[in-house]
C-alpha atoms as a PDB file:
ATOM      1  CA  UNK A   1      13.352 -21.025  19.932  1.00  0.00           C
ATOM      2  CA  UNK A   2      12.622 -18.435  22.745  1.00  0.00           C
ATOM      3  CA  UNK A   3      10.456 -15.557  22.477  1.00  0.00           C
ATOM      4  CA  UNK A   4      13.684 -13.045  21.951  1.00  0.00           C
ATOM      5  CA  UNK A   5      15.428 -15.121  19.160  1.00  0.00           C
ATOM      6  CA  UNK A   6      11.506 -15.305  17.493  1.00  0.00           C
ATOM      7  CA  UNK A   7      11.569 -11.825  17.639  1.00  0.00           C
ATOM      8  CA  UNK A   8      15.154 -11.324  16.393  1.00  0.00           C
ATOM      9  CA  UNK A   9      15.129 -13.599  13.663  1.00  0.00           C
ATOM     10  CA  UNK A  10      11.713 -11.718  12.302  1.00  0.00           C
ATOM     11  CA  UNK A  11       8.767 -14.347  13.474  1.00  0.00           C
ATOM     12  CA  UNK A  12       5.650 -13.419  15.626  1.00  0.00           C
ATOM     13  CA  UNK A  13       3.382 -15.312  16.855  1.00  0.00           C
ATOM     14  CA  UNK A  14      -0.158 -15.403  15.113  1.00  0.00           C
ATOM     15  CA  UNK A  15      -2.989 -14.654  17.633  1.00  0.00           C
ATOM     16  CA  UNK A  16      -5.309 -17.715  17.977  1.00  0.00           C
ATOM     17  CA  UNK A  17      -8.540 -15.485  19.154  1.00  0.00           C
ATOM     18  CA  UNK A  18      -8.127 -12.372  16.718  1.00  0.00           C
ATOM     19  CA  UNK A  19     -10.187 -11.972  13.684  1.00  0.00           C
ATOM     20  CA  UNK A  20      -9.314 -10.204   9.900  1.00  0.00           C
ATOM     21  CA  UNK A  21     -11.417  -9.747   7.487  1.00  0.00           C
ATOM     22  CA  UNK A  22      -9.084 -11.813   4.458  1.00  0.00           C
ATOM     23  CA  UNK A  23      -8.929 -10.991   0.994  1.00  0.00           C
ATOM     24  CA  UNK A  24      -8.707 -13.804  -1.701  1.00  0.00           C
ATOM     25  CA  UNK A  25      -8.108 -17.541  -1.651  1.00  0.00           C
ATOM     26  CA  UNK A  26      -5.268 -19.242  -3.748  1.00  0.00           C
ATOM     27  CA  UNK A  27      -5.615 -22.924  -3.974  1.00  0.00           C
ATOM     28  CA  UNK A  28      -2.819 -24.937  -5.597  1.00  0.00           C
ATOM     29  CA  UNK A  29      -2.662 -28.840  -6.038  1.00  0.00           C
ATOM     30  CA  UNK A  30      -1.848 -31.535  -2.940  1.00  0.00           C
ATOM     31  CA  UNK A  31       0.780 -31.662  -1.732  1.00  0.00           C
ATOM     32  CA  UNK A  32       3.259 -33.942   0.569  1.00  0.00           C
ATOM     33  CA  UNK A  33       5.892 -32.708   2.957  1.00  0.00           C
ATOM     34  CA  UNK A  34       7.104 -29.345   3.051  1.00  0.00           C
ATOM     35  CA  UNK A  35      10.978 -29.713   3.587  1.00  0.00           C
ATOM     36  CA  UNK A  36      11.014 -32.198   0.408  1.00  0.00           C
ATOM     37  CA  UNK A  37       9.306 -29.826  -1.683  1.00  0.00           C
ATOM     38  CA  UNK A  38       6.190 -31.028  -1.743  1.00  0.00           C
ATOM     39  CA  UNK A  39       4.019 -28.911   0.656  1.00  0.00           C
ATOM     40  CA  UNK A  40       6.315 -26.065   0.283  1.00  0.00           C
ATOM     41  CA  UNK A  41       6.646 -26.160  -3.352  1.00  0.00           C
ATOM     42  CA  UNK A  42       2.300 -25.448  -3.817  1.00  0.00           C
ATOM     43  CA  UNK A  43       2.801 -22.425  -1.420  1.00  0.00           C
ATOM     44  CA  UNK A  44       5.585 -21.071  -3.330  1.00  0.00           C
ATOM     45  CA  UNK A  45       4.043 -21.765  -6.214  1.00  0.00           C
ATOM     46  CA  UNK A  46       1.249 -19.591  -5.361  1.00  0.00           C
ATOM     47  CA  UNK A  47       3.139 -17.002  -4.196  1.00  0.00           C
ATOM     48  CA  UNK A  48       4.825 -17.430  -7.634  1.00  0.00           C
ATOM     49  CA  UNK A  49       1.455 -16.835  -9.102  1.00  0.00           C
ATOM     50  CA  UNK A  50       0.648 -13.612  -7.209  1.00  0.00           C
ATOM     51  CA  UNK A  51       3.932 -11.959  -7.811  1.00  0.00           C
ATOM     52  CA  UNK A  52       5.387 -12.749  -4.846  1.00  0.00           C
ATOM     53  CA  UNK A  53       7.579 -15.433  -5.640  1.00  0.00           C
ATOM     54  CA  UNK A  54      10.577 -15.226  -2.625  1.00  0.00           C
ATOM     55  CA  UNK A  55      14.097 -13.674  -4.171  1.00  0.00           C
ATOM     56  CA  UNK A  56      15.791 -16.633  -2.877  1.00  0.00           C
ATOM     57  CA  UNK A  57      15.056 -20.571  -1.836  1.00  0.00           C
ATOM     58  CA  UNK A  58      12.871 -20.151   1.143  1.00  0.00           C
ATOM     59  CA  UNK A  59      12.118 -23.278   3.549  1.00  0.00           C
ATOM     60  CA  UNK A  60       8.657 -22.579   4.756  1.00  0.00           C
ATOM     61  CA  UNK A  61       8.000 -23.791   8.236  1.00  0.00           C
ATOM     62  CA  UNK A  62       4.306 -25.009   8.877  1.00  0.00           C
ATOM     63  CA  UNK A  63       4.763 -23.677  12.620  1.00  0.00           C
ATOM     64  CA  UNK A  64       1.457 -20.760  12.465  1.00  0.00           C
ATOM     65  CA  UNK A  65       4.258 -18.018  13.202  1.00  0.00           C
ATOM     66  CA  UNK A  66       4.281 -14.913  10.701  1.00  0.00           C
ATOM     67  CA  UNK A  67       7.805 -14.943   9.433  1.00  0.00           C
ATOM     68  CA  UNK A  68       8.726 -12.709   6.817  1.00  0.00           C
ATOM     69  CA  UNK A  69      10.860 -12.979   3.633  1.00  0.00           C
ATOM     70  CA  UNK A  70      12.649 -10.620   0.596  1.00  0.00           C
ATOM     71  CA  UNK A  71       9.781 -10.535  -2.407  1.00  0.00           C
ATOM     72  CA  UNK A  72      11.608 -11.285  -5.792  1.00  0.00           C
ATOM     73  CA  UNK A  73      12.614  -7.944  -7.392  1.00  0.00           C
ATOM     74  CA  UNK A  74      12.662  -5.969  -3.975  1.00  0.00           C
ATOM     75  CA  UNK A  75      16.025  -4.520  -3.114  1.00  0.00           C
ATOM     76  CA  UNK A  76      18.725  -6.285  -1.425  1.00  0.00           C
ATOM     77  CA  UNK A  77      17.750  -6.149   2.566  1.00  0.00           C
ATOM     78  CA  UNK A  78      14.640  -5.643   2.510  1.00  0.00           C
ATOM     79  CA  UNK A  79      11.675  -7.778   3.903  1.00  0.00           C
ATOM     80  CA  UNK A  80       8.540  -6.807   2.244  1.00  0.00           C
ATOM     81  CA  UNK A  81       6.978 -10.083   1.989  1.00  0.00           C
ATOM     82  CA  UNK A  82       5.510 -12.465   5.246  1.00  0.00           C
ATOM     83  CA  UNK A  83       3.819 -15.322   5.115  1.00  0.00           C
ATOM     84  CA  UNK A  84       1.732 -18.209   8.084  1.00  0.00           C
ATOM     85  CA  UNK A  85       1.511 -21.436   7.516  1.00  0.00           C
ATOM     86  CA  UNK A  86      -0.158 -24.106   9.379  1.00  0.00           C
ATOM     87  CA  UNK A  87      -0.129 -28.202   9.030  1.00  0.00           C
ATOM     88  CA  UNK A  88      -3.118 -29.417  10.846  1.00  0.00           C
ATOM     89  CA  UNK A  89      -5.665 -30.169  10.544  1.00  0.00           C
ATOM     90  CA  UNK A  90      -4.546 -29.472   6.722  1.00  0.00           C
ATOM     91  CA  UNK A  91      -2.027 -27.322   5.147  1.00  0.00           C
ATOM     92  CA  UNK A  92      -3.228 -23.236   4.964  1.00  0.00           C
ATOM     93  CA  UNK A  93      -2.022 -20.117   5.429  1.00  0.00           C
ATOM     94  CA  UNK A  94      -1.327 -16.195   4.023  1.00  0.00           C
ATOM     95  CA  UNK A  95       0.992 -14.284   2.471  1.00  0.00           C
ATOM     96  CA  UNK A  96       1.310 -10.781   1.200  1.00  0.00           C
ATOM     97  CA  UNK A  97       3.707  -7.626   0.790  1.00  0.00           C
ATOM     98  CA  UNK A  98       4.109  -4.917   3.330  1.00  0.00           C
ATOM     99  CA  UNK A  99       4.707  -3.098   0.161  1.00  0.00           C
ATOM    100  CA  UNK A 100       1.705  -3.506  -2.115  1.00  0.00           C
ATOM    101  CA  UNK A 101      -0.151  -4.021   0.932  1.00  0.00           C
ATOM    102  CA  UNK A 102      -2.133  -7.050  -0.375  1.00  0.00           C
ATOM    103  CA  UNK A 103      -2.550 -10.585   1.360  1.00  0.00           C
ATOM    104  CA  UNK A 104      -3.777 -13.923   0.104  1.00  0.00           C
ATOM    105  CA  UNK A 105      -5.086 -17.174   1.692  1.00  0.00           C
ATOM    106  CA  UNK A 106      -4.311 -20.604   0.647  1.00  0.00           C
ATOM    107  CA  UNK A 107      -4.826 -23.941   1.463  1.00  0.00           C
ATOM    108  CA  UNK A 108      -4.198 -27.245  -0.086  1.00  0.00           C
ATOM    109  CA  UNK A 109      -6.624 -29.451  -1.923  1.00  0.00           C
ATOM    110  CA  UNK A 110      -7.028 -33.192  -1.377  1.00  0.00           C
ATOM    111  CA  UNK A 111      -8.606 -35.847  -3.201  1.00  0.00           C
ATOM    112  CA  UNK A 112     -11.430 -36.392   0.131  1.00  0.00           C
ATOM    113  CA  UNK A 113     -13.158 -33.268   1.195  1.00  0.00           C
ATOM    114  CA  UNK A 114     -12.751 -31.980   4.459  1.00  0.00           C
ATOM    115  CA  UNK A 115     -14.922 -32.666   7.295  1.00  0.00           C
ATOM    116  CA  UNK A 116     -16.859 -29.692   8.917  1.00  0.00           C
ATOM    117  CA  UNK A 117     -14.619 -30.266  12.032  1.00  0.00           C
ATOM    118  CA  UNK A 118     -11.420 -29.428   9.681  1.00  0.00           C
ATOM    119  CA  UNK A 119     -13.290 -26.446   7.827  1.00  0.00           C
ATOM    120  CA  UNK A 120     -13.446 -25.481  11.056  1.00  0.00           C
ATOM    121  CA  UNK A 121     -10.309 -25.309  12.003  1.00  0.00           C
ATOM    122  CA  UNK A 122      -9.187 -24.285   8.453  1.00  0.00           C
ATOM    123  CA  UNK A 123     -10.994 -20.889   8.816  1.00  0.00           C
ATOM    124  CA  UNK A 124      -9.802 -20.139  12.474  1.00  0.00           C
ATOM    125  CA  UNK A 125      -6.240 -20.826  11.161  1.00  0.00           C
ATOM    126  CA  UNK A 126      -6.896 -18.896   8.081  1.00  0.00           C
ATOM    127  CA  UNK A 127      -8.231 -16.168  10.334  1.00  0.00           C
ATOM    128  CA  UNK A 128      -5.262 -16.602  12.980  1.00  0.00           C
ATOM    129  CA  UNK A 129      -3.176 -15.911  10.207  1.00  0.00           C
ATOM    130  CA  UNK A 130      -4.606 -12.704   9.017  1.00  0.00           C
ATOM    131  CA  UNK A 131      -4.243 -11.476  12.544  1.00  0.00           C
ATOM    132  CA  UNK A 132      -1.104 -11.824  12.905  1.00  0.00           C
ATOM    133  CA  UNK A 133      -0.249  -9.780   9.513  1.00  0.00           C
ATOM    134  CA  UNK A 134      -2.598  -7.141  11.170  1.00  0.00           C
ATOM    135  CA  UNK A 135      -0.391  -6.791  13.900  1.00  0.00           C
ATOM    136  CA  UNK A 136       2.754  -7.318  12.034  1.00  0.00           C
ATOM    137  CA  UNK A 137       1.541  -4.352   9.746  1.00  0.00           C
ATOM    138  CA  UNK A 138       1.401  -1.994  13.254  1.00  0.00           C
ATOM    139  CA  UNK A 139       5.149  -3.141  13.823  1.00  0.00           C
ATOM    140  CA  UNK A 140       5.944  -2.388  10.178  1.00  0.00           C
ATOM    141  CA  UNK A 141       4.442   1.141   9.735  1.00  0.00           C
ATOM    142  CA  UNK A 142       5.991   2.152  13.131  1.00  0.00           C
ATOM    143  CA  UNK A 143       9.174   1.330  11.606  1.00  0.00           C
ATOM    144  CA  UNK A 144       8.076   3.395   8.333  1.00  0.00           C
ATOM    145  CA  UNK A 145       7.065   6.063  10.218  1.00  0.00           C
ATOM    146  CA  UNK A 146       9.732   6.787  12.551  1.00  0.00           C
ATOM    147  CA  UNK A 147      12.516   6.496   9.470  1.00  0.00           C
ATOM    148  CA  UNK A 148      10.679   8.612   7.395  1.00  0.00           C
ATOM    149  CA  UNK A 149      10.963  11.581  10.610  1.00  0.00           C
ATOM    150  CA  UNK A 150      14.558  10.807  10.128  1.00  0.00           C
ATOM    151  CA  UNK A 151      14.947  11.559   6.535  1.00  0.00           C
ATOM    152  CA  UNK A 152      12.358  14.334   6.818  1.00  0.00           C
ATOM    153  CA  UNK A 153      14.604  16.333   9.490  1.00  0.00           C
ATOM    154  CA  UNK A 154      18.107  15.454   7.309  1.00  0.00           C
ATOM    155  CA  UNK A 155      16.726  16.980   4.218  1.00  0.00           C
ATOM    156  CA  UNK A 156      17.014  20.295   3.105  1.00  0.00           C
ATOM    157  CA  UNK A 157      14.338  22.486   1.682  1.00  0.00           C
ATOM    158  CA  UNK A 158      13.770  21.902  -2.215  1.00  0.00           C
ATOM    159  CA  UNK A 159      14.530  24.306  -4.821  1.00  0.00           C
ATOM    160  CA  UNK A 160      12.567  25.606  -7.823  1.00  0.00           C
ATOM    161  CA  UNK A 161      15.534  24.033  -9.789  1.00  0.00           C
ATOM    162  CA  UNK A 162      15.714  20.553  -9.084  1.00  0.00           C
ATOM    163  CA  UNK A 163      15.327  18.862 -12.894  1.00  0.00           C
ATOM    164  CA  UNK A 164      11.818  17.200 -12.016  1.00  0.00           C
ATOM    165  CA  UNK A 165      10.222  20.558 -11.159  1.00  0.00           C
ATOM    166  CA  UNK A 166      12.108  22.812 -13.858  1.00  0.00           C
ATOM    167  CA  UNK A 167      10.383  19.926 -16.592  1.00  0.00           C
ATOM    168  CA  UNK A 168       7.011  19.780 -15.043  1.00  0.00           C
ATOM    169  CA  UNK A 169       7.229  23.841 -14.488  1.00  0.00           C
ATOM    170  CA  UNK A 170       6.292  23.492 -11.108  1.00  0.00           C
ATOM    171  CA  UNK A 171       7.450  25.051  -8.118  1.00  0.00           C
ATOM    172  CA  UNK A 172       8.861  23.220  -4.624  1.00  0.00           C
ATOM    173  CA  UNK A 173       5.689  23.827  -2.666  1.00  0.00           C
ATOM    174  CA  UNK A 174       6.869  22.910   0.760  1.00  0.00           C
ATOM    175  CA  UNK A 175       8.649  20.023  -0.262  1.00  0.00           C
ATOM    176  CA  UNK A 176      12.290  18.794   0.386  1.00  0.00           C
ATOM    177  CA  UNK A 177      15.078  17.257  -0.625  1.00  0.00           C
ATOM    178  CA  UNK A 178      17.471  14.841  -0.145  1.00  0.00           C
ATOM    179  CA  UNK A 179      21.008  14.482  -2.254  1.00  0.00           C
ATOM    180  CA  UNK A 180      18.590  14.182  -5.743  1.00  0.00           C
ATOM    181  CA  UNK A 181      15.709  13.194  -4.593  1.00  0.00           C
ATOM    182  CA  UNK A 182      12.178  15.124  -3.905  1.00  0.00           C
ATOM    183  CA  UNK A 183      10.929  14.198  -0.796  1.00  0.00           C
ATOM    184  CA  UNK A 184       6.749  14.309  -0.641  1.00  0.00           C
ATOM    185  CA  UNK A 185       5.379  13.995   2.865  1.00  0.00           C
ATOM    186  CA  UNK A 186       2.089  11.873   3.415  1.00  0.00           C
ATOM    187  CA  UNK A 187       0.222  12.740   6.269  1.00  0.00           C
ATOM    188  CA  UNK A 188      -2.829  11.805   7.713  1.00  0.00           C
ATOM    189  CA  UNK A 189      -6.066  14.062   8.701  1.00  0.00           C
ATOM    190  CA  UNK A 190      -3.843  14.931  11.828  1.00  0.00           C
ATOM    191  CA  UNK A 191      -0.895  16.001  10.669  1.00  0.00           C
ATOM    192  CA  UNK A 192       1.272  13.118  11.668  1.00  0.00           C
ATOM    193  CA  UNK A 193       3.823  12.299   9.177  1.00  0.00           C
ATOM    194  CA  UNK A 194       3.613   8.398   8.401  1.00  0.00           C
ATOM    195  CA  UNK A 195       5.966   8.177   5.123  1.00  0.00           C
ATOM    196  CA  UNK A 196       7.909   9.743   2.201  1.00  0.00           C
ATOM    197  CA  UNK A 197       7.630   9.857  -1.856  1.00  0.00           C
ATOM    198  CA  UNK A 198      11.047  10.028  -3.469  1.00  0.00           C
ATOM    199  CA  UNK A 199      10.852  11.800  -6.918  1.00  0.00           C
ATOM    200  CA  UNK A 200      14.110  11.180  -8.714  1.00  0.00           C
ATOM    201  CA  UNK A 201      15.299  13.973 -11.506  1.00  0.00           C
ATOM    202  CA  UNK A 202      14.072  11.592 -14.279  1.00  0.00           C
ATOM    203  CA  UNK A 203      10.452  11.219 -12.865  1.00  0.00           C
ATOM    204  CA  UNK A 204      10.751   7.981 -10.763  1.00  0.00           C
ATOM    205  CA  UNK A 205       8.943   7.944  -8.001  1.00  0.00           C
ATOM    206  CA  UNK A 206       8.919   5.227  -5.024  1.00  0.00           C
ATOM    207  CA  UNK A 207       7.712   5.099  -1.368  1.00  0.00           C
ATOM    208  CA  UNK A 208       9.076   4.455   1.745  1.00  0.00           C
ATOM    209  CA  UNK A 209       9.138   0.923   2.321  1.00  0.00           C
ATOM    210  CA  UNK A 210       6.566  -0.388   4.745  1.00  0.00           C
ATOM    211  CA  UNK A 211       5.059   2.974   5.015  1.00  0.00           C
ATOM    212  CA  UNK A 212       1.164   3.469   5.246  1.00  0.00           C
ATOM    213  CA  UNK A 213      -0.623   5.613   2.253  1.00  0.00           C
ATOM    214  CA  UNK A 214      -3.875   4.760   2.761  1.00  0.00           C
ATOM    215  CA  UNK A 215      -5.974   8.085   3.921  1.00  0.00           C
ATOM    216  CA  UNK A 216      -2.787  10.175   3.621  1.00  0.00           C
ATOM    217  CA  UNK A 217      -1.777  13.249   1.411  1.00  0.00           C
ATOM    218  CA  UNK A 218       0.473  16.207   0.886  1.00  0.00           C
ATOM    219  CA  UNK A 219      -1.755  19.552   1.554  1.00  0.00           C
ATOM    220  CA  UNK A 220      -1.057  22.419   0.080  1.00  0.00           C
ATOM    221  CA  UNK A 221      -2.352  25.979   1.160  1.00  0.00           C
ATOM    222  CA  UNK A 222      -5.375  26.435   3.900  1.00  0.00           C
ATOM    223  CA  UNK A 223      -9.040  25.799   2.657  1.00  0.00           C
ATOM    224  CA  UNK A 224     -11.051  28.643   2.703  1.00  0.00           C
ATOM    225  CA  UNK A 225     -14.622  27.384   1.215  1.00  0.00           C
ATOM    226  CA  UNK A 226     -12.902  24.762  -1.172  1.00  0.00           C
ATOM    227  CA  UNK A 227     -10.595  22.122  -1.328  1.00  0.00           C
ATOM    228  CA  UNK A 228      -9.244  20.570  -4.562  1.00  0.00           C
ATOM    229  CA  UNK A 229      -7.725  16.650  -4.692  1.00  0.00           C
ATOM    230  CA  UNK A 230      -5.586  15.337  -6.966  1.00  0.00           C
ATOM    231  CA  UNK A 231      -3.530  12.168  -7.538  1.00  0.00           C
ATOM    232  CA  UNK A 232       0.043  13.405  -7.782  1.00  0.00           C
ATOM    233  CA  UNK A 233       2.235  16.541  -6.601  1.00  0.00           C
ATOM    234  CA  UNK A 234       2.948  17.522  -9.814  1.00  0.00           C
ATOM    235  CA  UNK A 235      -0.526  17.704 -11.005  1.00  0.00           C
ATOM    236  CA  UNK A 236      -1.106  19.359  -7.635  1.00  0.00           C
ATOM    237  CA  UNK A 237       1.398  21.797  -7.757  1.00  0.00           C
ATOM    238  CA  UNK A 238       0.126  22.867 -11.143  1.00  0.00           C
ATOM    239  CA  UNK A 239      -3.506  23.306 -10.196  1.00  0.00           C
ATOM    240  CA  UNK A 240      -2.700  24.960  -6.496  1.00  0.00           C
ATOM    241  CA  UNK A 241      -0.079  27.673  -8.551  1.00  0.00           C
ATOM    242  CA  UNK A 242      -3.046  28.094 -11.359  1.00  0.00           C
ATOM    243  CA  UNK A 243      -5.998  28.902  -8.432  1.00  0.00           C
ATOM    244  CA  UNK A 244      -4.476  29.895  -5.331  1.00  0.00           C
ATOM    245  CA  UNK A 245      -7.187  27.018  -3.902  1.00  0.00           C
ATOM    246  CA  UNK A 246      -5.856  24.950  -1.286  1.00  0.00           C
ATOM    247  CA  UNK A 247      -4.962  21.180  -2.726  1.00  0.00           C
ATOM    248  CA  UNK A 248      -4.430  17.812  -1.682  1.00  0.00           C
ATOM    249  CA  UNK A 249      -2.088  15.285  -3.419  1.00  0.00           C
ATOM    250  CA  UNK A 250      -3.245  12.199  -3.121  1.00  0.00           C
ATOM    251  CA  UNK A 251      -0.373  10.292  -5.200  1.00  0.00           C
ATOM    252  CA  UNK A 252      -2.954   7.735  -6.275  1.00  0.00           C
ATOM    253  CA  UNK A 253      -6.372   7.373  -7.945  1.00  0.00           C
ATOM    254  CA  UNK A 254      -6.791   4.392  -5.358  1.00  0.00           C
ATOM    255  CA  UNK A 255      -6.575   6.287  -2.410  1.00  0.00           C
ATOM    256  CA  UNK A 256      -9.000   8.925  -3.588  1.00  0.00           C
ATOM    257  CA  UNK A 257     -11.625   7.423  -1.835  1.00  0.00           C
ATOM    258  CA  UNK A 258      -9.897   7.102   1.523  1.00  0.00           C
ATOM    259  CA  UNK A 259      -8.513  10.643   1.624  1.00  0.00           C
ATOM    260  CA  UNK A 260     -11.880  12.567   0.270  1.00  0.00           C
ATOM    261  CA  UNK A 261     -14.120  10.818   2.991  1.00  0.00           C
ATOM    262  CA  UNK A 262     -10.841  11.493   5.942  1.00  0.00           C
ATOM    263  CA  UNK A 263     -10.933  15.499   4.264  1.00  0.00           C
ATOM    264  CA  UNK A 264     -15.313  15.103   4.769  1.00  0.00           C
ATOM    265  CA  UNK A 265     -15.032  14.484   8.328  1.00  0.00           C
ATOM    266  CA  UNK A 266     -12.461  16.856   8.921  1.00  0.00           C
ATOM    267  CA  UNK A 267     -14.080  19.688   6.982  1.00  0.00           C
ATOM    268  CA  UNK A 268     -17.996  19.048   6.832  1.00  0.00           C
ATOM    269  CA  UNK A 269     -19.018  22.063   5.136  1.00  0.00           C
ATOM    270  CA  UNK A 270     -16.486  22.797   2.042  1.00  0.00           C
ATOM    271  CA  UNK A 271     -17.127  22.028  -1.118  1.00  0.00           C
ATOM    272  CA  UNK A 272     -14.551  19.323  -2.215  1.00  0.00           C
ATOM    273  CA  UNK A 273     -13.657  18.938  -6.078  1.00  0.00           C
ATOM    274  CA  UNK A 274     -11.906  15.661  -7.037  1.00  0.00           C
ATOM    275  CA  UNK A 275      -9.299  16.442 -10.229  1.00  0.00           C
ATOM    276  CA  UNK A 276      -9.333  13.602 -12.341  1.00  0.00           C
ATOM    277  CA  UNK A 277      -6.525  12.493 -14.151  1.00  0.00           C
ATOM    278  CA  UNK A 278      -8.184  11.659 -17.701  1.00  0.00           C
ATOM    279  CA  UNK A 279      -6.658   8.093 -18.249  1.00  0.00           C
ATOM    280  CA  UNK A 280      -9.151   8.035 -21.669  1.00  0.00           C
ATOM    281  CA  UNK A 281      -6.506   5.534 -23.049  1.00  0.00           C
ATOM    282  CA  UNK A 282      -6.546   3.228 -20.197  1.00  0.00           C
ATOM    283  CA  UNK A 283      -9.151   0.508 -20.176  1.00  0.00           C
ATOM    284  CA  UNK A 284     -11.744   1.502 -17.328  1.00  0.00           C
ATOM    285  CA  UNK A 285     -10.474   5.078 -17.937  1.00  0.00           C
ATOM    286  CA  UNK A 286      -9.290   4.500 -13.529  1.00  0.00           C
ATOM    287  CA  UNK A 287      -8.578   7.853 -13.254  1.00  0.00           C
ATOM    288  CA  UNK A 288     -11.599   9.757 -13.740  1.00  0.00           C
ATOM    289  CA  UNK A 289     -13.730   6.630 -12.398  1.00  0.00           C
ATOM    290  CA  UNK A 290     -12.038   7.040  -8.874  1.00  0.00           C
ATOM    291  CA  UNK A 291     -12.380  10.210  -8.657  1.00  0.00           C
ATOM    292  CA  UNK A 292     -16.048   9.932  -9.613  1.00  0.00           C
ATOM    293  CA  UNK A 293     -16.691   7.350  -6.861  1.00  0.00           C
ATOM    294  CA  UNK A 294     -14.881   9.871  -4.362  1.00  0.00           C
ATOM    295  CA  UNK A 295     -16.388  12.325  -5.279  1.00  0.00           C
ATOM    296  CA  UNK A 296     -20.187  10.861  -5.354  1.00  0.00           C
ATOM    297  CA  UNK A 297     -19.415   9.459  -2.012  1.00  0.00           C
ATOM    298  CA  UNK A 298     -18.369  13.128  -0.413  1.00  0.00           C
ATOM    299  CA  UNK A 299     -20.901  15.069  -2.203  1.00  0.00           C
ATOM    300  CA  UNK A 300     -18.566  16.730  -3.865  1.00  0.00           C
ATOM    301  CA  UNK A 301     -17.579  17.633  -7.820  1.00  0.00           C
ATOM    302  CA  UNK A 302     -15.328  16.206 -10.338  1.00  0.00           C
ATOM    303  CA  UNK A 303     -13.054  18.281 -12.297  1.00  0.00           C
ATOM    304  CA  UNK A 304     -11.897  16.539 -16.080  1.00  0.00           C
ATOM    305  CA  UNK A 305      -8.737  17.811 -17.994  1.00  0.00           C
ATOM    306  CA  UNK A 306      -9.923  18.453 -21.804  1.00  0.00           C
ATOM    307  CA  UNK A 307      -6.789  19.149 -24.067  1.00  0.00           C
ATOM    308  CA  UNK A 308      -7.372  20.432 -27.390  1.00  0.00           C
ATOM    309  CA  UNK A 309      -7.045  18.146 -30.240  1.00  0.00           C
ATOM    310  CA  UNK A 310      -7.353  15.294 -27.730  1.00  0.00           C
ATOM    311  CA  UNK A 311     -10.582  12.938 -27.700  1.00  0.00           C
ATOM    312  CA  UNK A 312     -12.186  12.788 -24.454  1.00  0.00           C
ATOM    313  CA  UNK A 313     -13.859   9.281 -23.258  1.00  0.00           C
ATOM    314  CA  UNK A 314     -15.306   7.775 -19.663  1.00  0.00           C
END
């Protein structure tokens, strides 16, 4: 296959000298060939375990090129899900989602350990293969990023009426729409736009496909000497109407973190207040715990809903 049918038919080739940091280890059974389901079958069977089982019979090719695949539940089209896999000196690889953004190693196990010389090899192809989803992921949130400019110039300004904002009693700070969906920019410390949330009139809410997230909000009025975060818009449109302070939406406890420290650097000297969602009945209460790590780690303050009636707990 030449380099422009690799690259049409969605394969790149994994970078033999680059190095990623990788994130967790899957290890199912041995294993024999993969075309006869052998090989293959372990792969997909950890993929199967990490919720990433393929939507359709996939043949995976032990060729170390990143080829990428529709994740089981994703919408018809799409190709969230990648994977590497390798065949010497054993059988390893990776495999993730563009989507969640997560990636996982595997290898096979045999009945005889491996010499150093193949643990060797195992960890530059391990390695090799986390590479190439790093570069992959570039490709991908280009993509992301240049179809969410699209849909950000086609959509109109949102009203004060759309359903979702008339429930939450909200208004449409900034914010657009498209047919009936919201449309919530995320951008980064620069200003550059790098993907969309869609709110739907009954509350659903989904990204861009392949966008990034990670260190990127929806700001809301110019800081002065404070600057509030919080998770979502709607909690962020309530507490930017209710102060007049400028606000952050974050649209997840998870990238608290990220965001506060991006907002540090860019503002040294205001006082930052994280705005915890109080997830009391949630195990770990994740909520006001991220926004207590954030917080700590921007010397800044944490803000905790109390409702009356309502039992508060960390």
């Amino acid at each position: 296959m030449t380099i422009q049918k690799e690259k049409a038919a969605g394969v790149l080739r994994a970078p033999g000298a680059a190095i990623q940091k990788t994130d967790r280890v899957i290890i199912v059974g041995n294993i024999g060939r993969v075309n006869a389901g052998g090989q293959g079958a372990s792969m997909l069977q950890a993929m199967q375990m990490a919720g990433l089982a393929p939507a359709k019979a996939l043949d995976l090719v032990p060729d170390g090129k990143l080829r990428r695949y529709r994740v089981e539940g994703d919408k018809s089209g799409s190709t969230n899900g990648w994977y590497v896999l390798h065949s010497h000196p054993i059988l390893a690889g990776a495999f993730g989602s563009w989507k969640t953004g997560e990636s996982h190693n595997w290898h096979e196990v045999r009945t005889k350990p491996p010499t150093p010389e193949e643990q060797a090899a195992l960890r530059r192809h391990l390695q090799a293969a986390q590479a190439a989803r790093v570069v992959e992921q570039g490709h991908v949130h280009a993509e992301a990023q240049a179809k969410a400019a699209r849909l950000w110039r086609q959509a109109r300004p949102a009203t004060n009426a759309h359903p979702y904002l008339e429930r939450k009693r909200i208004g449409a700070i900034g914010i657009r729409q498209l047919r009936d969906m919201l449309l919530i920019p995320a951008r980064d410390v620069s200003g550059t736009l790098h993907t969309l949330q869609f709110i739907g009139p009954d509350g659903s809410k989904r990204f861009l496909s392949g966008g990034r997230i990670a260190g990127c909000y929806y700001a809301m009025g110019r800081p002065v000497d404070s600057l509030l975060l919080c998770e979502g818009y709607a909690t962020a449109a309530t507490v930017f109407q209710a102060t007049g302070v400028a606000t952050a939406a974050v649209f997840n406890c998870g990238n608290l973190m990220a965001v506060a420290r991006a907002l540090r650097s860019k503002f040294p000297r205001l006082r930052i207040v994280v705005c915890a969602d109080n997830d009391a009945a949630t195990p770990g209460n994740p909520g006001l715990t991220k926004a207590t790590e954030a917080a700590r780690a921007v010397g800044g303050f944490v803000a905790v809903p109390r409702f009356e009636g309502v039992r508060h707990g960390v």
